[in-house]
Protein backbone atom coordinates (compact mmCIF):
# COMPACT_ATOMS: atom_id res chain seq x y z
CA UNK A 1 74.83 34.69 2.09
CA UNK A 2 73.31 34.38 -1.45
CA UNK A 3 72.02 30.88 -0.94
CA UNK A 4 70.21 32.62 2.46
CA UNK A 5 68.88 35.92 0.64
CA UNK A 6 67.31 33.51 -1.48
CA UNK A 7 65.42 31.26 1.02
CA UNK A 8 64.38 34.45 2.56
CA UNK A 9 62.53 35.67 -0.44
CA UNK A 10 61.04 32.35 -0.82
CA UNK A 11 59.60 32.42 2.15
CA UNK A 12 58.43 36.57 2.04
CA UNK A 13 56.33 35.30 -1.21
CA UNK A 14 55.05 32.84 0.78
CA UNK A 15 53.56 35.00 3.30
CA UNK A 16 52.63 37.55 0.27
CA UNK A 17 50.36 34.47 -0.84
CA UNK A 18 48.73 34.51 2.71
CA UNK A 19 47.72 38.20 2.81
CA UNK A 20 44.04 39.18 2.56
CA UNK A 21 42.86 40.79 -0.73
CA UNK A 22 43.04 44.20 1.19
CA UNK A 23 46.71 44.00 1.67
CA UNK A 24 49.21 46.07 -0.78
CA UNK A 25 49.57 44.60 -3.97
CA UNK A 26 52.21 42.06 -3.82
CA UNK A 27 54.47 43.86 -5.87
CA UNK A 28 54.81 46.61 -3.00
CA UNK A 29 54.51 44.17 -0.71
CA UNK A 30 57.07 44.04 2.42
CA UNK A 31 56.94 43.97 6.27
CA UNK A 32 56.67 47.45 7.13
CA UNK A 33 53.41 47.34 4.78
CA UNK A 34 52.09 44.44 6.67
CA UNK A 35 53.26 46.39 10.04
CA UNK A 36 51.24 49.62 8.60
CA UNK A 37 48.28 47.77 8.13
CA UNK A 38 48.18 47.12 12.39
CA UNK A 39 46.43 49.04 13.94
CA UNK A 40 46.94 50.30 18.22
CA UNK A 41 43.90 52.17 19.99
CA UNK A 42 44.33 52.83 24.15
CA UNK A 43 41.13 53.23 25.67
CA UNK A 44 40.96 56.29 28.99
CA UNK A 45 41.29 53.33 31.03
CA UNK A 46 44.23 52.32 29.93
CA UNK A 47 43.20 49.28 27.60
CA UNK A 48 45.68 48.23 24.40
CA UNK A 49 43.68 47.97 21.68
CA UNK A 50 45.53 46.13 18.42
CA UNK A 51 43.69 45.31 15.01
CA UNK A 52 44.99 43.74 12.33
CA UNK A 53 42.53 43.92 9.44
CA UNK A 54 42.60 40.49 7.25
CA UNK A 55 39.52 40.15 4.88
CA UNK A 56 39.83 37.16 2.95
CA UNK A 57 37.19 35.23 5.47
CA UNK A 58 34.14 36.45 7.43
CA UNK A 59 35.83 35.29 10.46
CA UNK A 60 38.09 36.87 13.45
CA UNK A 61 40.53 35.46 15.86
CA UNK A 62 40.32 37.57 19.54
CA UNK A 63 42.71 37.48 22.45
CA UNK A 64 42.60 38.93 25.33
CA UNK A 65 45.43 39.30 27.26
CA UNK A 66 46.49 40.00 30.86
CA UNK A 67 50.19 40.61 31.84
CA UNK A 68 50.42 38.42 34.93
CA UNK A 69 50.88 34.80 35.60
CA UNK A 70 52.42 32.06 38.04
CA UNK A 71 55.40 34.37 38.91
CA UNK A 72 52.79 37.13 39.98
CA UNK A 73 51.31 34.45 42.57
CA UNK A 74 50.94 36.26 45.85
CA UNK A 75 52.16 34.30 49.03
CA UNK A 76 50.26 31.32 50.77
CA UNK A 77 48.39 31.34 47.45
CA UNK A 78 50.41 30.07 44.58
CA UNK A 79 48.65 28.86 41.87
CA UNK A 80 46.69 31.97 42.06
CA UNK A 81 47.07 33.26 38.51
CA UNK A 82 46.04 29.40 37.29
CA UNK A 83 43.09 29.20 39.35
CA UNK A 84 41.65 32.44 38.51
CA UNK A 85 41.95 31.39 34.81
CA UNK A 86 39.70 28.64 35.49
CA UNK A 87 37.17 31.10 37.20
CA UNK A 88 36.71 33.31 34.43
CA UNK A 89 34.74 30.99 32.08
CA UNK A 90 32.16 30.44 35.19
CA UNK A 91 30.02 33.23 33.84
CA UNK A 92 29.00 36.64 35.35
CA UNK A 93 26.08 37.97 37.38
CA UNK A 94 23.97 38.22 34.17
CA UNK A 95 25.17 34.78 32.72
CA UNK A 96 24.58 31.70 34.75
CA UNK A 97 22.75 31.46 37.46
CA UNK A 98 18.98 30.27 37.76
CA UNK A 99 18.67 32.53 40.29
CA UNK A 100 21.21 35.28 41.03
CA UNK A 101 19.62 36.62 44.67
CA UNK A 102 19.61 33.24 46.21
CA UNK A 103 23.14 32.34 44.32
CA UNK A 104 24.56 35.63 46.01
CA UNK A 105 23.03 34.47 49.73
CA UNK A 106 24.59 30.91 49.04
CA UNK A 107 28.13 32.02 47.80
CA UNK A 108 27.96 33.98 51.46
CA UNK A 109 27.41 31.16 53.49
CA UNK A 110 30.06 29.30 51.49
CA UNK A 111 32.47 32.26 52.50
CA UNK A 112 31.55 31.78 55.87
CA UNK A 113 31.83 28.00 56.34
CA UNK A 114 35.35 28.45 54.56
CA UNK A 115 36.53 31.35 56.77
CA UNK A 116 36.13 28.97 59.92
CA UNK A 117 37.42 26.03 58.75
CA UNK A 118 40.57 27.78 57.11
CA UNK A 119 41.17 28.78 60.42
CA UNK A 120 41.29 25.58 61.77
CA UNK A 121 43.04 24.06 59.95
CA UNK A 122 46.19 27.01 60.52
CA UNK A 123 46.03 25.99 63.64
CA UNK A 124 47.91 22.27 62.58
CA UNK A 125 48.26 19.72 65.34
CA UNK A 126 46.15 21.75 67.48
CA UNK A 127 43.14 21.90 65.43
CA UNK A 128 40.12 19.99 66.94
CA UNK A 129 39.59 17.31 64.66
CA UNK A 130 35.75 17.22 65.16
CA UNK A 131 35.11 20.70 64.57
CA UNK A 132 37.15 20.13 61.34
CA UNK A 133 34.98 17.32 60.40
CA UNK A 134 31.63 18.91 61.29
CA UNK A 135 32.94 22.15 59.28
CA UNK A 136 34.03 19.94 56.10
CA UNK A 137 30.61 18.41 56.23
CA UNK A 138 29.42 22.38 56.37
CA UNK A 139 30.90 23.22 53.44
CA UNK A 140 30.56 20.31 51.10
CA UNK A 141 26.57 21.01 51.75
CA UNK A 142 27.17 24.23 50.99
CA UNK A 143 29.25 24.18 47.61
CA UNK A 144 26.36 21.45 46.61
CA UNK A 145 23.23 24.16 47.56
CA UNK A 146 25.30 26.89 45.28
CA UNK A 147 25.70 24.82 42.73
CA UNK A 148 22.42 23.53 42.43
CA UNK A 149 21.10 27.19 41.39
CA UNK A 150 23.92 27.76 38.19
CA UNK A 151 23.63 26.96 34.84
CA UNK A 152 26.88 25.39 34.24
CA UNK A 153 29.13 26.29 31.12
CA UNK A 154 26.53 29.38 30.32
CA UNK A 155 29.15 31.70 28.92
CA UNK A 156 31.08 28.80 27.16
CA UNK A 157 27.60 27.29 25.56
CA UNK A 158 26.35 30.75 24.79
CA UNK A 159 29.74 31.37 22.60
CA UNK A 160 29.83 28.19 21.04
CA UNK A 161 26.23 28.42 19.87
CA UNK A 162 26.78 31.50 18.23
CA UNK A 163 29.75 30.22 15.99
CA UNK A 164 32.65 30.31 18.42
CA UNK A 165 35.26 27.75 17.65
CA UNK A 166 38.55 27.09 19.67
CA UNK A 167 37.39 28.56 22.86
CA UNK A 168 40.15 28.21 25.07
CA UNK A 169 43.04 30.14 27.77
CA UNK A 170 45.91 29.46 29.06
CA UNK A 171 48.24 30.58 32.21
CA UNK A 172 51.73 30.64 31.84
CA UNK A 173 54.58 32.44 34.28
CA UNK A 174 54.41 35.68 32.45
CA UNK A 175 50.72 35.98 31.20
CA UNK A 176 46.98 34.64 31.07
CA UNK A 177 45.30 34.70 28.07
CA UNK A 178 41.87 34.13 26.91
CA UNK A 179 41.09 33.06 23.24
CA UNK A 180 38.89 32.36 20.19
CA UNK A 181 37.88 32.45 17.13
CA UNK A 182 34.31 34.31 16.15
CA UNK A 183 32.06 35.29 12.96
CA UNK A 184 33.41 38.70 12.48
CA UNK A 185 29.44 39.72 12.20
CA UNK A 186 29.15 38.11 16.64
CA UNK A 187 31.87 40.74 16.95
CA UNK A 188 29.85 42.80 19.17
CA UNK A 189 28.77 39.58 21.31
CA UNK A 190 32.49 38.94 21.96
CA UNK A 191 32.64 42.38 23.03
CA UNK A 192 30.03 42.34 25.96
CA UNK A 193 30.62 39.14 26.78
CA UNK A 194 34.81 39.57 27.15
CA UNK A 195 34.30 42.34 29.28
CA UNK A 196 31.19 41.65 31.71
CA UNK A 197 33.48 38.40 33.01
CA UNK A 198 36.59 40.54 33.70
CA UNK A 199 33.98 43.95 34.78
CA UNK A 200 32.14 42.14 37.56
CA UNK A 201 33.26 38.70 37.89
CA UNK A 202 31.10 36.77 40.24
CA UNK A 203 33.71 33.95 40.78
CA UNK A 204 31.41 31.11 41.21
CA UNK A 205 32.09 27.76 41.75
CA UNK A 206 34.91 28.98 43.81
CA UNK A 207 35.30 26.27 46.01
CA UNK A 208 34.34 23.40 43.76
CA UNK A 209 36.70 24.44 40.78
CA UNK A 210 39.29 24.60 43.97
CA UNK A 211 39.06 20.36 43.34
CA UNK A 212 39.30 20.70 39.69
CA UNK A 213 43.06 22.44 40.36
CA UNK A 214 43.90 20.04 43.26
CA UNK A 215 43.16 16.98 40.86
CA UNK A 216 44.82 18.20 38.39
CA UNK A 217 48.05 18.89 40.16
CA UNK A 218 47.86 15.36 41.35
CA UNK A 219 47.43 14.09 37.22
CA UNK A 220 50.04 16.41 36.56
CA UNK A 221 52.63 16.51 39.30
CA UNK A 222 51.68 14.45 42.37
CA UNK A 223 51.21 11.21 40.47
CA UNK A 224 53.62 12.16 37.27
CA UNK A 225 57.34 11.25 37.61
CA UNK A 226 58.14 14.17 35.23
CA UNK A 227 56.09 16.70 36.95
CA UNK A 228 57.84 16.09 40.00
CA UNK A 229 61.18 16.32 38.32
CA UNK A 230 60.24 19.55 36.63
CA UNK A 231 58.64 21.41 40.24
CA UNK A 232 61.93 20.03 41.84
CA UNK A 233 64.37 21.48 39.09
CA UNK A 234 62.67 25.18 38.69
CA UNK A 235 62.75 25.28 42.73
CA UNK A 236 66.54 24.52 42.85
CA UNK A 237 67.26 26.60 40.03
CA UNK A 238 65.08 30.11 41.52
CA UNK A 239 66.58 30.32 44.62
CA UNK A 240 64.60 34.25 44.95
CA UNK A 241 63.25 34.80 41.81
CA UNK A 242 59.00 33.51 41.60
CA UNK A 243 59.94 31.17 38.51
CA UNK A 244 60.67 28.61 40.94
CA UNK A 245 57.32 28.24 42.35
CA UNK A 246 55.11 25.77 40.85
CA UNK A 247 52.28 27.39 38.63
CA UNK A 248 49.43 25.13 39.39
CA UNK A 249 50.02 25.71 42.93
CA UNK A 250 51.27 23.61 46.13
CA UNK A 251 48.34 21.31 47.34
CA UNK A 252 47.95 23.09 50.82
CA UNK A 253 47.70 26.39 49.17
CA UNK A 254 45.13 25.37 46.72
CA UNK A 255 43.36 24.33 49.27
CA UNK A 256 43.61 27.58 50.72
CA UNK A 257 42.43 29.50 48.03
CA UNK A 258 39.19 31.40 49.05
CA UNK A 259 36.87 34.04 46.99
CA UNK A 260 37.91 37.35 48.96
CA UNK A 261 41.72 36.79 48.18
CA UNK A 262 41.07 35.24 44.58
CA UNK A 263 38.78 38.59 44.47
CA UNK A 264 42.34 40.86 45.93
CA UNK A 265 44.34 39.30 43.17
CA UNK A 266 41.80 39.94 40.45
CA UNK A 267 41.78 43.54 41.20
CA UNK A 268 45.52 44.38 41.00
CA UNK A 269 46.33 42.53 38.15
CA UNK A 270 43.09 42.53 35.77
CA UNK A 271 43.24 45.94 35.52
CA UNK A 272 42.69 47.64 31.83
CA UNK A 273 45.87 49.07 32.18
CA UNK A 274 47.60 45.33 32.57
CA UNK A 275 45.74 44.16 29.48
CA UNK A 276 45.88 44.05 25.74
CA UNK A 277 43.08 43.12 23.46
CA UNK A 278 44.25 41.52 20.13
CA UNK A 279 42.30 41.04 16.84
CA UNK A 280 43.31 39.87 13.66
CA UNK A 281 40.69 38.74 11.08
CA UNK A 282 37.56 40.40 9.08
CA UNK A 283 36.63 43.38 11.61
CA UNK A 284 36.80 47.27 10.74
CA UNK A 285 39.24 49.60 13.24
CA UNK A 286 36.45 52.31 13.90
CA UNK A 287 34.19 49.62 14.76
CA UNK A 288 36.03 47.62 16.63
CA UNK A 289 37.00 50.75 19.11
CA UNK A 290 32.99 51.88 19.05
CA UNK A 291 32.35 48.94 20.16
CA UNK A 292 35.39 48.32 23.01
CA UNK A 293 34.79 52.09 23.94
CA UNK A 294 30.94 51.14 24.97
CA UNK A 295 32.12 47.85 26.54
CA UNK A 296 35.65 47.96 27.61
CA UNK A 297 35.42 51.31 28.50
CA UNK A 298 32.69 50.42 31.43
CA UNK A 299 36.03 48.77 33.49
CA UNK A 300 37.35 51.39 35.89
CA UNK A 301 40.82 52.00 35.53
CA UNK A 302 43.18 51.07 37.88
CA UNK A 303 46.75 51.68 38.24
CA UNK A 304 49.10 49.21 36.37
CA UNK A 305 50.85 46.76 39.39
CA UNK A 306 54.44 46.87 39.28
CA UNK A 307 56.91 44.61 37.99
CA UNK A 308 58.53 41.70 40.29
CA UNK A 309 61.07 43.90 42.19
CA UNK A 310 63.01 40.01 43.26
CA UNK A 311 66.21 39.56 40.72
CA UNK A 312 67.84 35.78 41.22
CA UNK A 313 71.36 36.43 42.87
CA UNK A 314 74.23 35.14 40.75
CA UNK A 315 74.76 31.23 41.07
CA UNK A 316 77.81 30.28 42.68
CA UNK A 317 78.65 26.82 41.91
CA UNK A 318 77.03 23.74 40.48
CA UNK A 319 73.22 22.27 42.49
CA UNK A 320 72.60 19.00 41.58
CA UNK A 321 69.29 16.99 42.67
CA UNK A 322 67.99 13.61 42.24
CA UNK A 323 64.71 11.87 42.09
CA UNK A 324 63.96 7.90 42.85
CA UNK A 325 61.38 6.65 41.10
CA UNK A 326 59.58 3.59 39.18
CA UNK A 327 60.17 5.40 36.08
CA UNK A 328 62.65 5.43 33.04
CA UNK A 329 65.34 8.08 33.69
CA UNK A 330 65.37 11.32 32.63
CA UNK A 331 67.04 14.62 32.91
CA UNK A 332 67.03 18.66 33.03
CA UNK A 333 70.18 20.63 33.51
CA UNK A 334 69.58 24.06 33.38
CA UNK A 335 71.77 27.44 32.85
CA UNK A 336 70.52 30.97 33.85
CA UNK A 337 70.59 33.18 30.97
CA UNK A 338 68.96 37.11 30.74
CA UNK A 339 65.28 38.01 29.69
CA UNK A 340 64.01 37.93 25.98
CA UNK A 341 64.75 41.95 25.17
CA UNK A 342 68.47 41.48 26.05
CA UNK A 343 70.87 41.81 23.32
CA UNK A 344 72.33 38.16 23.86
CA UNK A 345 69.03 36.46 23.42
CA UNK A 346 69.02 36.00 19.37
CA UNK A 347 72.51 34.47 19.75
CA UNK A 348 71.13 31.90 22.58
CA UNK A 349 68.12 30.73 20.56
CA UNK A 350 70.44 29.90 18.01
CA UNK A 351 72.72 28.44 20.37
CA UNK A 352 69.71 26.47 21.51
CA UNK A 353 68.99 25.45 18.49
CA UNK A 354 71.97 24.00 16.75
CA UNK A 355 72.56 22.01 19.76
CA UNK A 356 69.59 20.10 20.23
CA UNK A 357 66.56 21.00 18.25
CA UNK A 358 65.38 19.06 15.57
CA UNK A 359 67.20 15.96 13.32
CA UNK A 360 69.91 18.14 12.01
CA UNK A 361 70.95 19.38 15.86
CA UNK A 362 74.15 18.12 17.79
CA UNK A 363 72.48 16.41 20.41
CA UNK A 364 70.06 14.71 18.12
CA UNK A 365 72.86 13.42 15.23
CA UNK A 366 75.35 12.32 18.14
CA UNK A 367 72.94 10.38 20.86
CA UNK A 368 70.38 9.57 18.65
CA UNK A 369 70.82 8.98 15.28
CA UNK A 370 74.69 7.59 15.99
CA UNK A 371 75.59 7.05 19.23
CA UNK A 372 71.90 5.33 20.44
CA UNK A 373 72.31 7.13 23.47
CA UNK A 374 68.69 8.89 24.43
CA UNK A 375 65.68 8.43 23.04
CA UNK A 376 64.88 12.29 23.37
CA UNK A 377 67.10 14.88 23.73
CA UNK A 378 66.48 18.44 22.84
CA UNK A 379 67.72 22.25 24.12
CA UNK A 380 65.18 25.42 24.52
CA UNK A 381 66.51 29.41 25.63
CA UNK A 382 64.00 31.46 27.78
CA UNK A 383 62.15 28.25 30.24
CA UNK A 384 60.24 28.22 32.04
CA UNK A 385 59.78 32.52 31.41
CA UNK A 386 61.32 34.98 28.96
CA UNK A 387 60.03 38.05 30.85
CA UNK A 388 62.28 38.00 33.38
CA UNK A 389 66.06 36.49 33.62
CA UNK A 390 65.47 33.01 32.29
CA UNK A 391 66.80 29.58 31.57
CA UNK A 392 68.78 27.69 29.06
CA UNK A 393 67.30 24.01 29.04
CA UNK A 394 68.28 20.27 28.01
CA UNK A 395 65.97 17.85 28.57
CA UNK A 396 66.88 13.93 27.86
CA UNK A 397 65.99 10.65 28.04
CA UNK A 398 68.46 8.30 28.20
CA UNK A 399 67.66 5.07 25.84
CA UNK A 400 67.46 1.50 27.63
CA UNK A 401 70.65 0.40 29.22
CA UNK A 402 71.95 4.12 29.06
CA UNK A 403 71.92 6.26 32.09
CA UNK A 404 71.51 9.86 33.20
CA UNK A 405 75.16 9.77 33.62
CA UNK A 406 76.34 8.82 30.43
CA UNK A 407 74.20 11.51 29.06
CA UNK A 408 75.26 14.34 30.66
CA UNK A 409 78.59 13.51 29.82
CA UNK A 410 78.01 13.87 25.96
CA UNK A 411 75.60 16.83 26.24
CA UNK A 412 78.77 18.52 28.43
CA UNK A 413 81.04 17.26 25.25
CA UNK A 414 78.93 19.19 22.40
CA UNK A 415 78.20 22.13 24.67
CA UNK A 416 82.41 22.22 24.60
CA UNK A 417 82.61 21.85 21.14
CA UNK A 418 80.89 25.17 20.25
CA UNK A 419 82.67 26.74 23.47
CA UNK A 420 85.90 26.29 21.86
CA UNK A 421 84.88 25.57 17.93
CA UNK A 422 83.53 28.75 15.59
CA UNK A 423 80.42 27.59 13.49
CA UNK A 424 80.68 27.91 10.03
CA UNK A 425 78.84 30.82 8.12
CA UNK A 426 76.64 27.76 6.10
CA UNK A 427 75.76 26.42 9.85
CA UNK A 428 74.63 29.55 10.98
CA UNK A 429 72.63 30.44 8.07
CA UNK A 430 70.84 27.19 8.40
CA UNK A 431 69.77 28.26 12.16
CA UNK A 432 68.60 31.63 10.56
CA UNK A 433 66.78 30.22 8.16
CA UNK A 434 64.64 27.75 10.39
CA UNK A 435 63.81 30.88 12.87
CA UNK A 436 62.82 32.91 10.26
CA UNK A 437 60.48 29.97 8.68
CA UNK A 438 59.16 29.42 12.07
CA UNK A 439 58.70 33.28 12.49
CA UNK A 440 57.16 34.09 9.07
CA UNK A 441 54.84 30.95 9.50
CA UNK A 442 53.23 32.66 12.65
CA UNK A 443 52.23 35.35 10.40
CA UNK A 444 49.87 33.40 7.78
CA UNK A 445 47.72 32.23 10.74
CA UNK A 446 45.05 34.91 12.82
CA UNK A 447 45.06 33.35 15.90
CA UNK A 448 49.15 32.75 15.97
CA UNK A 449 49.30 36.68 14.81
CA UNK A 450 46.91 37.89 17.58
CA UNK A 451 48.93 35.89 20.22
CA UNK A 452 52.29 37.09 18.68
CA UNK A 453 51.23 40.93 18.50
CA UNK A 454 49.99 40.53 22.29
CA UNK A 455 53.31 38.92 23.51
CA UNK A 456 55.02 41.51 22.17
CA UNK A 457 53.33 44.00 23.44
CA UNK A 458 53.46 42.81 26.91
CA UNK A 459 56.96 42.11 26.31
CA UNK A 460 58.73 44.74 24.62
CA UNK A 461 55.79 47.27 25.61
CA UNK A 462 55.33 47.66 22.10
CA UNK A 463 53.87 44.95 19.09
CA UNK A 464 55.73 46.43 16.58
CA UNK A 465 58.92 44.85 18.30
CA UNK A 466 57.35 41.79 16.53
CA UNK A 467 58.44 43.29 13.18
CA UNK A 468 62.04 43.61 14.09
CA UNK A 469 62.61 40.34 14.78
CA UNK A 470 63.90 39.38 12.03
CA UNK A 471 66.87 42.45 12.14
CA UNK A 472 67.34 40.45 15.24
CA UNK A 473 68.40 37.31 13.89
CA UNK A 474 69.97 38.29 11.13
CA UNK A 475 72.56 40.10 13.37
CA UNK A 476 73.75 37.13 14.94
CA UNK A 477 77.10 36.12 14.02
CA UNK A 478 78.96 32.92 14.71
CA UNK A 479 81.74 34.72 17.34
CA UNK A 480 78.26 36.09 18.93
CA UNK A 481 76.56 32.01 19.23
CA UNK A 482 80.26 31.02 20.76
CA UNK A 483 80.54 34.44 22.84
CA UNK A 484 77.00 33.34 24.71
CA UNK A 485 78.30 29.46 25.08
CA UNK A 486 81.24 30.07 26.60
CA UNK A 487 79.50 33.35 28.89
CA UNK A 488 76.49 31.82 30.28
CA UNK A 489 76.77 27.59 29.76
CA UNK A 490 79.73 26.81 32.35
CA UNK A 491 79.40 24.55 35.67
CA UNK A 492 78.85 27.31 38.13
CA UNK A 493 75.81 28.16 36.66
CA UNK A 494 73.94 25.05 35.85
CA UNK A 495 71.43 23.23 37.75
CA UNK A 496 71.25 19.19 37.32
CA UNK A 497 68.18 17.50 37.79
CA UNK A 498 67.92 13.54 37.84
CA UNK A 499 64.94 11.27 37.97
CA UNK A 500 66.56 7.41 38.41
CA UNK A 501 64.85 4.77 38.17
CA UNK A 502 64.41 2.19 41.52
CA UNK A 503 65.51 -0.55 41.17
CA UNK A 504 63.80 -3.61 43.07
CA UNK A 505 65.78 -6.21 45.24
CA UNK A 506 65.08 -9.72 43.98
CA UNK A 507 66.66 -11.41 46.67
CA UNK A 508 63.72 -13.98 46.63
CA UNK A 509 64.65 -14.36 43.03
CA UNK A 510 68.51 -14.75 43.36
CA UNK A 511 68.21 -17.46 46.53
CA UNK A 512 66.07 -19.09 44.36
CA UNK A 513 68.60 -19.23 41.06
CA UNK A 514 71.99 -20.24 43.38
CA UNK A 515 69.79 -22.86 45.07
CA UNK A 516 69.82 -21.66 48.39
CA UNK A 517 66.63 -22.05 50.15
CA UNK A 518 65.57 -21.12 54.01
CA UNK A 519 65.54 -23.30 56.64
């Protein structure tokens, strides 16, 4: 363990190196002095405040984040979470519109039109095919009269002008979040802006960002052999459990998506009480909660919505699905393992990690580097979710002239091998080492820090979980990484997914080669 010990102070005087001049002296310096220096504020509404004072530039990195995402996605409207991301960088009733009473009489009629044709369309083969035409036509002259009175990308132009760099959000199955990066001294521009989109959002563009989503589930899914392959596997593998739904949406329910229930969802879930403001970079505590007190504190509170009551059943034997396509092959197998705050989860990530991540990995040195066998091949714990009961993933590409086959058959070989073979202490303590580089780099950078302190709030319910992580990984122990293998990675529980390629008949081609020719 010497040889580790020593890597590990290594890399704590690396991050020593990183800390602003207001941290501890480096001679005092450890994590619990890096932990002190967060600091948590709750707002009467129930708002998370964390700050995380770093003074070495004039700048500050801001996240806001929401617990919900694709999993949340009520029925008839998945995609919901997504598509509501989109909508919140459309502005608010004070930001973007050249004219907000005529805007609010257009976005009505658009309501309207929608309402009718939505219900003609439920009404499938017996929908009357020129009212749906004459109501299309309705509405596509109605999204173009709303539009013409916005000023598009106000919010996003007004940030960027004022210094705002890496303006951005993402949605995944556990969480939306909303970030950039500001002059700590347009702190208080962040702060009224941030909250007037998520205190009265006006949800603009409703029906013309709806085509934005639909086009890119096509680029993404519709038209991508992958993205198929991916949608397929998650839905075979969730039999109950909301993982398996698709979070951009299925096509006929983002085209049902309308303002009133985009408005429903919005309320439960973008409550103050569901969300966590993060802020690491050059901004004082006391003025940071002045400021989110006069802003934040506008946002009525609202109680927190519950947790997904649906827990996936036990899997009771091997699913297996394929995929024909003009693509190269590829495949997912999948194993259901428990949510990121159980106990087993350190030793999984490790198993995940010795087996195929990176050169030195299993998977890699065997079908790779040796064997010539995939051109990709690589193992994650906690996909596509880690709040909930999760997944253990490979993904692989078989090289030219391999197939899927062939493939699984060697990743089922090294899975065995750690089933039934103890890793060394030196293997393990190679595993530890990478997760606690990859750990302690997160801390050197604001934005990764914010995002990290959120996550683990949302997760755990508390960031300073984030500073035990490492207690975490150091506990693992090899009988622990072969405990998990042979517990959670056996045939009953995995899901295989397939994409093979088609291949065409050249029966033209052959009659032509043996001479035979029709008569």
């Amino acid at each position: 363990m010497q040889k580790y010990k020593a890597l590990f102070t290594a890399l704590l005087a690396f991050v020593i190196l990183l800390q602003p001049l207001s941290a501890p002296a480096a001679t005092d310096f450890d994590f619990s002095a890096l932990e002190k220096s967060v600091f948590e504020h709750s707002l009467d509404n129930g708002l998370k405040i964390i700050v995380l004072p770093r003074h070495d530039a004039p700048v500050v990195s801001l996240v806001t984040w929401v617990d919900v995402g694709g999993a949340d996605d009520p029925k008839e409207y998945s995609g919901l979470a997504h598509m509501l991301e989109h909508m919140a960088f459309k502005g608010t009733a004070t930001i973007g519109s050249r004219d907000a009473e005529k805007e609010t009489k257009l976005m009505a009629d658009e309501d309207r039109i929608f309402e009718r044709l939505r219900l003609e369309r439920l009404k499938g083969r017996l929908a009357d095919p020129e009212k749906l035409k004459n109501l299309q036509e309705q509405m596509n002259k109605a999204i173009a009269n709303a539009y013409a009175v916005i000023e598009p990308n106000a919010f996003s132009n007004i940030l960027q002008s004022e210094g705002g760099s890496g303006l951005n959000a993402f949605t995944s199955r556990d969480q939306t979040a909303y970030i950039i990066s500001m002059p700590s001294n347009k702190l208080e521009l962040w702060m009224a802006m941030e909250s007037e989109r998520f205190f009265e959002p006006l949800l603009r563009e409703m029906y013309k960002e709806r085509e934005v989503v639909a086009e890119e589930r096509r680029m993404t899914v519709d038209n991508r052999p992958m993205g198929k392959l991916v949608e397929e596997f998650l839905s075979t593998a969730f039999k109950a459990h909301p993982y398996g739904n698709p979070l951009i949406g299925h096509m006929s329910d983002i085209q049902n998506y309308s303002r009133e229930a985009t408005q429903r969802f919005f309320k439960k879930y973008y409550t103050p009480s569901n969300m966590t403001i993060a802020l690491v970079g050059d901004v004082k505590p006391e003025t940071v909660v002045e400021m989110a007190e006069k802003y934040w504190g506008r946002i009525q509170k609202r109680p927190a919505p519950p947790r997904i009551a649906t827990v996936e059943p036990p899997q009771q034997g091997e699913r297996r699905l394929t995929i024909n396509d003009r693509a190269q092959p590829a495949m997912i197998i999948g194993w259901h393992i428990p949510a990121e705050t159980h106990d087993d989860m350190p030793a999984l990530a490790a198993f995940a990690d010795i087996l195929g991540q990176g050169r030195t990995s299993r998977l890699y040195r065997r079908m790779i580097r040796d064997e010539k066998a995939a051109v990709s091949v690589s193992s994650y714990a906690g996909w596509p979710g880690s709040k909930y009961p999760s997944l253990g993933v490979v993904f692989c590409y078989p090289a030219p002239g391999k197939t899927n086959a062939e493939c699984e058959k060697m990743i089922y070989e090294e899975i065995e091998k750690l089933q039934n073979q103890l890793l060394t202490d030196e293997d393990l303590e190679k595993v530890k080492a990478r997760a606690m580089a990859s750990f302690i780099r997160g801390l050197s950078d604001n934005m990764g820090l914010a995002q990290q302190l959120a996550t683990y709030q949302q997760i755990w319910g508390d960031w300073r979980q984030l500073f035990r992580e490492l207690e975490r990984i150091n506990k693992v122990t090899p009988q622990d990484v072969q405990r998990v293998a042979k517990q959670y990675f056996t045939a009953s529980n995995r899901t295989v997914s397939s994409l093979e390629t088609i291949v065409e008949k050249a029966s033209a081609d052959k009659a032509t080669a043996t001479g035979e020719t029709k008569k």
